[in-house]
Protein backbone atom coordinates (compact mmCIF):
# COMPACT_ATOMS: atom_id res chain seq x y z
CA UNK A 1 97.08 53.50 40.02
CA UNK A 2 94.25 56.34 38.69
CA UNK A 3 93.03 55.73 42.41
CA UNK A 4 96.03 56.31 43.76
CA UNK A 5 96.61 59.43 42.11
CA UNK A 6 93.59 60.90 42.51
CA UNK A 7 93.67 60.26 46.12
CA UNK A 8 96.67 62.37 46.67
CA UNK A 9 95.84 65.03 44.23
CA UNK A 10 92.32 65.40 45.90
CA UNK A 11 93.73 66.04 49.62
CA UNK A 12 95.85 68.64 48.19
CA UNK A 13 93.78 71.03 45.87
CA UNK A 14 91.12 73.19 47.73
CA UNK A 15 88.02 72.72 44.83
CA UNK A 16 87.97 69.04 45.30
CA UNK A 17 85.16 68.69 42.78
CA UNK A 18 87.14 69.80 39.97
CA UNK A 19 89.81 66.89 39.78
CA UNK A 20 89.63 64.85 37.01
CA UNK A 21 92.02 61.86 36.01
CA UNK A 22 91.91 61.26 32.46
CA UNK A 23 94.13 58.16 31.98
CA UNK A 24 95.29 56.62 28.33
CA UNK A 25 96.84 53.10 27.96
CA UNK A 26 98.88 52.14 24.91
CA UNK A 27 101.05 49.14 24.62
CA UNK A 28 102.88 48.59 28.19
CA UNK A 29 102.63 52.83 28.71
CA UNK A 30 100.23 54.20 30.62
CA UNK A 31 99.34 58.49 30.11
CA UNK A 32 97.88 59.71 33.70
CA UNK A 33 96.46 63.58 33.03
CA UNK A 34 95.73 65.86 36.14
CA UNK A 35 92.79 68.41 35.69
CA UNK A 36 92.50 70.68 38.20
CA UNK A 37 90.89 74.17 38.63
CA UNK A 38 93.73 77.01 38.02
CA UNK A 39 93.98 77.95 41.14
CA UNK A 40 95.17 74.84 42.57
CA UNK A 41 97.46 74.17 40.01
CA UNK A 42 100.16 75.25 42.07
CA UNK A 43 99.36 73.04 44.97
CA UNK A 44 100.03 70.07 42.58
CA UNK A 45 103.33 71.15 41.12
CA UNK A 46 104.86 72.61 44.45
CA UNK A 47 107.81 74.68 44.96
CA UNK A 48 110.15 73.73 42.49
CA UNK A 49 107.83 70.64 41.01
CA UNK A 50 108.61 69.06 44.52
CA UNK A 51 105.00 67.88 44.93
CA UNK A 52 104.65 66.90 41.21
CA UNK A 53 107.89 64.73 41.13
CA UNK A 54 106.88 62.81 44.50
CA UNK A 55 103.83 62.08 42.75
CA UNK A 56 105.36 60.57 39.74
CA UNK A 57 107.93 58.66 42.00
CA UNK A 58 104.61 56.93 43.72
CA UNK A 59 103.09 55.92 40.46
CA UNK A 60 106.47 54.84 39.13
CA UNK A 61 106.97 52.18 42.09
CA UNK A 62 103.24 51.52 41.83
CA UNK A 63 103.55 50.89 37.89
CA UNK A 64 106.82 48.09 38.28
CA UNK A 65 104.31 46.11 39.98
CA UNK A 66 102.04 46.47 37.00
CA UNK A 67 105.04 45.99 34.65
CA UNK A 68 104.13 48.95 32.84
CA UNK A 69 105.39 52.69 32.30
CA UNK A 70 103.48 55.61 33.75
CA UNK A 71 104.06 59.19 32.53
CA UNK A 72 101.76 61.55 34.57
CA UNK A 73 101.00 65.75 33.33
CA UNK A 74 98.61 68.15 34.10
């Protein structure tokens, strides 16, 4: 799932060195955080969080494989 994510995120920020996936698992829950340079921050959330909510819905589907919960922020 980190893969995943950081796969998309990567092809959309413009300073692809500066993506970092910091990801947390506690009990059943896993906590996916997005670093990104400030500039690019935008690119990730999207017009209206359009970009950031697609995202989530990807790691969601990919996560009820997993049986587990994904919450993703950056």
């Amino acid at each position: 799932m980190k893969d995943l994510v950081k796969l998309i995120v990567t092809e959309l920020v413009e300073d692809k060195d500066s993506v970092g996936i910091i990801v947390d698992e506690n009990d059943g829950e896993v906590d996916i955080k997005i670093n990104v340079a400030e500039k690019d921050k935008g690119r990730v959330i999207g017009r209206g969080g359009n970009i950031i909510n697609s995202i989530r819905n990807i790691a969601r589907a990919c996560a009820v494989k997993e049986d587990v919960k994904v919450n993703i922020k950056i």
